[in-house]
N, C-alpha and C. Protein backbone atom coordinates (compact mmCIF):
# COMPACT_ATOMS: atom_id res chain seq x y z
N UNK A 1 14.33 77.18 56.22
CA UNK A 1 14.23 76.87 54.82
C UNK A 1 15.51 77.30 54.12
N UNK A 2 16.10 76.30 52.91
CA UNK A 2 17.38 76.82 52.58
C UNK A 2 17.29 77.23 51.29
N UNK A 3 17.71 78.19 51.01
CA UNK A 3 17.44 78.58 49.85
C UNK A 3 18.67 77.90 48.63
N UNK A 4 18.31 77.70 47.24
CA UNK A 4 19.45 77.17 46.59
C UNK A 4 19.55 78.41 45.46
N UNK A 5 20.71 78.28 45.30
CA UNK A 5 21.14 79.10 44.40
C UNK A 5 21.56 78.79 42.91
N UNK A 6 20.89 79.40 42.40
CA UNK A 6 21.17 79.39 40.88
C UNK A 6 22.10 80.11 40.19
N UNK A 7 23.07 78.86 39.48
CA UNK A 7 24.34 79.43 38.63
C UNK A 7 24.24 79.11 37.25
N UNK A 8 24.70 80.40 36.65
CA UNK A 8 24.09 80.31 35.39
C UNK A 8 25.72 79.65 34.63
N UNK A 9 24.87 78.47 33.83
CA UNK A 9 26.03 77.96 33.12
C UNK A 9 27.00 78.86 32.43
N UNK A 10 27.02 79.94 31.90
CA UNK A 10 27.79 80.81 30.87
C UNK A 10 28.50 81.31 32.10
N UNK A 11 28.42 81.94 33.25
CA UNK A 11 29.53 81.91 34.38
C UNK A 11 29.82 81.27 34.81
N UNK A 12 29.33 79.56 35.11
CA UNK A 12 30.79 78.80 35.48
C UNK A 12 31.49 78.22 34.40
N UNK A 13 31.21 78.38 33.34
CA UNK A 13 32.28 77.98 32.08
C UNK A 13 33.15 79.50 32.04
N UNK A 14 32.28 80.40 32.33
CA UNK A 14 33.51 81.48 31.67
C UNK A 14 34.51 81.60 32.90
N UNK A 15 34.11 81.23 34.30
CA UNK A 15 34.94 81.46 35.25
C UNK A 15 36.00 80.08 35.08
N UNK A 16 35.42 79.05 34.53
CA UNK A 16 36.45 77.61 34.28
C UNK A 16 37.72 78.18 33.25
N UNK A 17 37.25 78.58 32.24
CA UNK A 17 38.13 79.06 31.06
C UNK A 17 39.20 80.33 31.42
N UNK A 18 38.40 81.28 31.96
CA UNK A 18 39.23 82.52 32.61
C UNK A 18 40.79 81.88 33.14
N UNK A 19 40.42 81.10 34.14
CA UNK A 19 41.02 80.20 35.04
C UNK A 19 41.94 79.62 34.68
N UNK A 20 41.96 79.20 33.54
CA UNK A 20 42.77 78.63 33.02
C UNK A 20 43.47 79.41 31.92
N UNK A 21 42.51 79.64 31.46
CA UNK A 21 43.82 80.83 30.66
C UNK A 21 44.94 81.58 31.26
N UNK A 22 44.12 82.49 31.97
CA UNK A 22 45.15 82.76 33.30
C UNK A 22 46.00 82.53 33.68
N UNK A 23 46.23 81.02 34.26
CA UNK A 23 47.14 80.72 34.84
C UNK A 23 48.20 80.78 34.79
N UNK A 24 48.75 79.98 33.54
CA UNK A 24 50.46 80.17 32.86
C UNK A 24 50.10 80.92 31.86
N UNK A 25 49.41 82.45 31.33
CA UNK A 25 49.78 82.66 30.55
C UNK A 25 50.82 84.11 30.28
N UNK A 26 52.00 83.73 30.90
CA UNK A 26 52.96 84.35 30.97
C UNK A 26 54.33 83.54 30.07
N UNK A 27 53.83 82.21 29.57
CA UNK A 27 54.12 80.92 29.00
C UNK A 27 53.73 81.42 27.44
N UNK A 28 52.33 82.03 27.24
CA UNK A 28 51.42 82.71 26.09
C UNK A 28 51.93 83.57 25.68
N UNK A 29 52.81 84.34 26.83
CA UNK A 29 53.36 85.60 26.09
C UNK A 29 54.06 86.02 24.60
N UNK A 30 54.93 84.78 24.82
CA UNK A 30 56.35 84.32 23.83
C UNK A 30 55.83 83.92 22.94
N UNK A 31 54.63 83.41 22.51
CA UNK A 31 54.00 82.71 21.58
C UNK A 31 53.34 84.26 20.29
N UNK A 32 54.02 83.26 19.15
CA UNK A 32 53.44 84.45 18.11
C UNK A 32 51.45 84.74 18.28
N UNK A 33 51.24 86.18 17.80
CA UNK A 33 50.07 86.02 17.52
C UNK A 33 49.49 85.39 16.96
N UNK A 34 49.63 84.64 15.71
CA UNK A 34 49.29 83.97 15.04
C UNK A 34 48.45 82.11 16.06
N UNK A 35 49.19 82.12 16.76
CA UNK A 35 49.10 81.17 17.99
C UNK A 35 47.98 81.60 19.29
N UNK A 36 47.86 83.10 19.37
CA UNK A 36 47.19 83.22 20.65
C UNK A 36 45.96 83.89 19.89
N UNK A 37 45.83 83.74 18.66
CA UNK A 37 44.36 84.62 18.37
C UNK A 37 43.40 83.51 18.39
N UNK A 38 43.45 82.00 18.34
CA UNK A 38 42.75 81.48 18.25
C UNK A 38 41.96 81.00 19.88
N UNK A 39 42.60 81.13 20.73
CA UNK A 39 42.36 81.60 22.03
C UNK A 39 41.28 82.47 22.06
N UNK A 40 40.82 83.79 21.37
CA UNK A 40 39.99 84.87 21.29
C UNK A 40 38.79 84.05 20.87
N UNK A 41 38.56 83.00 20.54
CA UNK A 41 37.45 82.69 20.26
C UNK A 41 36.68 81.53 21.01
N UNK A 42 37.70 81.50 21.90
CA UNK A 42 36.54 80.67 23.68
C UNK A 42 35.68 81.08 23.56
N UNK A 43 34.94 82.57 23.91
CA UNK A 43 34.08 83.31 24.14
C UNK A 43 32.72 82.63 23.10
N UNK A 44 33.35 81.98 21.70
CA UNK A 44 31.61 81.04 21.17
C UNK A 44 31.40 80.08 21.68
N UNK A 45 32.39 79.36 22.75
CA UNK A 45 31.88 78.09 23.68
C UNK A 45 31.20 78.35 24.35
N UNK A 46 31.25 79.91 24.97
CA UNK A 46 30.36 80.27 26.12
C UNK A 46 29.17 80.86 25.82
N UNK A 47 29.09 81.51 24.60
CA UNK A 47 27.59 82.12 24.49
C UNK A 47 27.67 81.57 23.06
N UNK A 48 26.67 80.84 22.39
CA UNK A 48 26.77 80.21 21.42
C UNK A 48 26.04 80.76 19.76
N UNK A 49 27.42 81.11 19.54
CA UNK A 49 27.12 82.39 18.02
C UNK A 49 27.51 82.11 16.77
N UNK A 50 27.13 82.36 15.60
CA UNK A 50 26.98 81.70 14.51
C UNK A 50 29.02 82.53 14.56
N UNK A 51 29.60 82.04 13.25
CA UNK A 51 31.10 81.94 13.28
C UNK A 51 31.09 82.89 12.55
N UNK A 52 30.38 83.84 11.66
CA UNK A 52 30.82 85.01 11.01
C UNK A 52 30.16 86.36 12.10
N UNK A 53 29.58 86.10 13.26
CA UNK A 53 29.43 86.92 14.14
C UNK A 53 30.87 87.53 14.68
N UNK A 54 30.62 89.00 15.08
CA UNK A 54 32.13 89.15 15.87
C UNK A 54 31.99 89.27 17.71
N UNK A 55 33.17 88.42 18.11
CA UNK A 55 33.42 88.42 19.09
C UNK A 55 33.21 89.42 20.13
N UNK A 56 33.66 90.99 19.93
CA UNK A 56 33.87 92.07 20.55
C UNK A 56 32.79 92.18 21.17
N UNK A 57 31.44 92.01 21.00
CA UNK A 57 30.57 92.58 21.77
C UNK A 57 29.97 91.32 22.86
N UNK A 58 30.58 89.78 22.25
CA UNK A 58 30.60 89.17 23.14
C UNK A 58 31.76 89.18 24.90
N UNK A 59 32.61 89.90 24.18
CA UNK A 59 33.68 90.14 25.08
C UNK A 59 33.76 90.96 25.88
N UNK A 60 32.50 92.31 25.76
CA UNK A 60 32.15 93.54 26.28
C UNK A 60 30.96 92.95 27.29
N UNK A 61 30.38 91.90 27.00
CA UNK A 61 29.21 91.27 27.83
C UNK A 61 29.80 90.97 28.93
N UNK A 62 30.64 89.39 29.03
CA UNK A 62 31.61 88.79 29.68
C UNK A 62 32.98 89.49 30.34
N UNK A 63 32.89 90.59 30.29
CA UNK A 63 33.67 91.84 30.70
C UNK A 63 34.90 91.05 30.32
N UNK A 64 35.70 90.67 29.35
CA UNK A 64 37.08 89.92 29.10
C UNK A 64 37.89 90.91 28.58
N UNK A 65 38.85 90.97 28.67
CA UNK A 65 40.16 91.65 28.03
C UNK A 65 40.04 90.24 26.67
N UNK A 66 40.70 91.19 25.30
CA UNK A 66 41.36 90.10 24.37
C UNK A 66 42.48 89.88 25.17
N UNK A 67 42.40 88.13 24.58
CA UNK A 67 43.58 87.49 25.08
C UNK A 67 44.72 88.37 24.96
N UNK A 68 45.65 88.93 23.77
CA UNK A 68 46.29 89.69 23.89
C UNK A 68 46.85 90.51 25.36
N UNK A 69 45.33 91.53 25.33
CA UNK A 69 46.01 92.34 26.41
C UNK A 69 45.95 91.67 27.94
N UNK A 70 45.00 90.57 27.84
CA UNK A 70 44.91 90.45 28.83
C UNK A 70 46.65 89.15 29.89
N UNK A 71 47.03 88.86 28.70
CA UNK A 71 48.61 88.41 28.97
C UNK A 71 49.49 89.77 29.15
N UNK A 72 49.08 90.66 28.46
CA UNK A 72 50.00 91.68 28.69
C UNK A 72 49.32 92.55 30.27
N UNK A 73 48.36 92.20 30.48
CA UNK A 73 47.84 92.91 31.81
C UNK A 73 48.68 92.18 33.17
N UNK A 74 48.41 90.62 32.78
CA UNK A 74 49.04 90.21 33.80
C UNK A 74 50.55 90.02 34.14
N UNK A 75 50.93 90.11 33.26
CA UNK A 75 52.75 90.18 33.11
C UNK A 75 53.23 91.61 33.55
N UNK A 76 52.48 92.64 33.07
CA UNK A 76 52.44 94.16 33.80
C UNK A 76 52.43 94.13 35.44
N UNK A 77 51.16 93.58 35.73
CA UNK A 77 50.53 93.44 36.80
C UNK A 77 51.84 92.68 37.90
N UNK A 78 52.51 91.49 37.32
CA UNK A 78 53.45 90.94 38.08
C UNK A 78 54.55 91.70 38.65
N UNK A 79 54.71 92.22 37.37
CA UNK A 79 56.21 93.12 37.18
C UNK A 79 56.08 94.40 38.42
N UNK A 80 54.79 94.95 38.12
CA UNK A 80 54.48 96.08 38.91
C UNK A 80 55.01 95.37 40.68
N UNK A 81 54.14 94.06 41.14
CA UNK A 81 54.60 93.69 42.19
C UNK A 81 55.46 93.46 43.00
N UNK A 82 56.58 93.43 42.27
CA UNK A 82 58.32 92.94 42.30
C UNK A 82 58.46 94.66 42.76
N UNK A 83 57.93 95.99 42.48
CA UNK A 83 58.68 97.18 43.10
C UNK A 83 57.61 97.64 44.14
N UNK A 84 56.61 97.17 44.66
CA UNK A 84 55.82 97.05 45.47
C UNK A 84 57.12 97.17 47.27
N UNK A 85 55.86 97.62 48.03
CA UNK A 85 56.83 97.65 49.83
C UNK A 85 56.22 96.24 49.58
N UNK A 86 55.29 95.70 49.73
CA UNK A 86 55.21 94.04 49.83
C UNK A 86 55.45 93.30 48.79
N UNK A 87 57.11 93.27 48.17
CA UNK A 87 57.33 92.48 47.70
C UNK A 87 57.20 91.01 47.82
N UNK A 88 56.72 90.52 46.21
CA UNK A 88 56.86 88.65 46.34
C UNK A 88 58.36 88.33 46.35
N UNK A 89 58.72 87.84 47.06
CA UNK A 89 60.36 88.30 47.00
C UNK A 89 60.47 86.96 46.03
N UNK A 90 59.64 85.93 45.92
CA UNK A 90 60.71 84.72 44.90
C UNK A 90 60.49 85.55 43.42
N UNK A 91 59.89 86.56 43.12
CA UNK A 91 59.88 87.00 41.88
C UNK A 91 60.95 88.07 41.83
N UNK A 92 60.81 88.32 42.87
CA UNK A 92 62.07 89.87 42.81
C UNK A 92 63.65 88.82 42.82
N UNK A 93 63.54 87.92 43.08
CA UNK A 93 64.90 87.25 42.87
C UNK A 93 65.62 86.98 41.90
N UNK A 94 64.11 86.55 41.08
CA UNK A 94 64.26 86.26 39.40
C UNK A 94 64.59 86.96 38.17
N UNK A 95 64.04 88.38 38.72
CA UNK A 95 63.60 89.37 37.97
C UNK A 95 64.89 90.21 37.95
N UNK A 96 65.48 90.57 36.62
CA UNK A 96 66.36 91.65 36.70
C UNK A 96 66.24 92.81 35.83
């Protein structure tokens, strides 16, 4: 007998969105705040909340970094890798 598994829509949208945010946003960095705060408010696509609600405790659910830090986590996170013994070496090439 096979069992099926149940996925709850609010994790594969938040894992779709993550995903993409993610990706280039080292691209996000350079961009004024004014530009990346509106980003902070994915989180009412995924759990669906009236617009004078605040975000934060939706973001503490969905375990998310604000966009903010979370561009600054991963640009850290890169940088850190480049002085790593297993360097990515095409980044350590780039990087001065």
């Amino acid at each position: 007998m096979v069992k099926t598994m149940q996925i709850n829509p609010a994790t594969l949208t938040s894992a779709f969105v993550l995903s993409k945010l993610d990706y280039c946003n080292g691209i996000l960095a350079s961009l004024p705040k004014s530009m990346i705060a509106p980003l902070q408010h994915v989180a009412r696509l995924i759990r669906i909340v009236a617009p004078r609600n605040h975000v934060t405790s939706m973001l503490q659910q969905l375990h998310w970094l604000p966009v903010q830090y979370s561009i600054t986590y991963k640009l850290c996170l890169l940088m850190h890798s480049t002085h790593m013994p297993q360097k990515l070496s095409y980044l350590t090439n780039i990087v001065t």
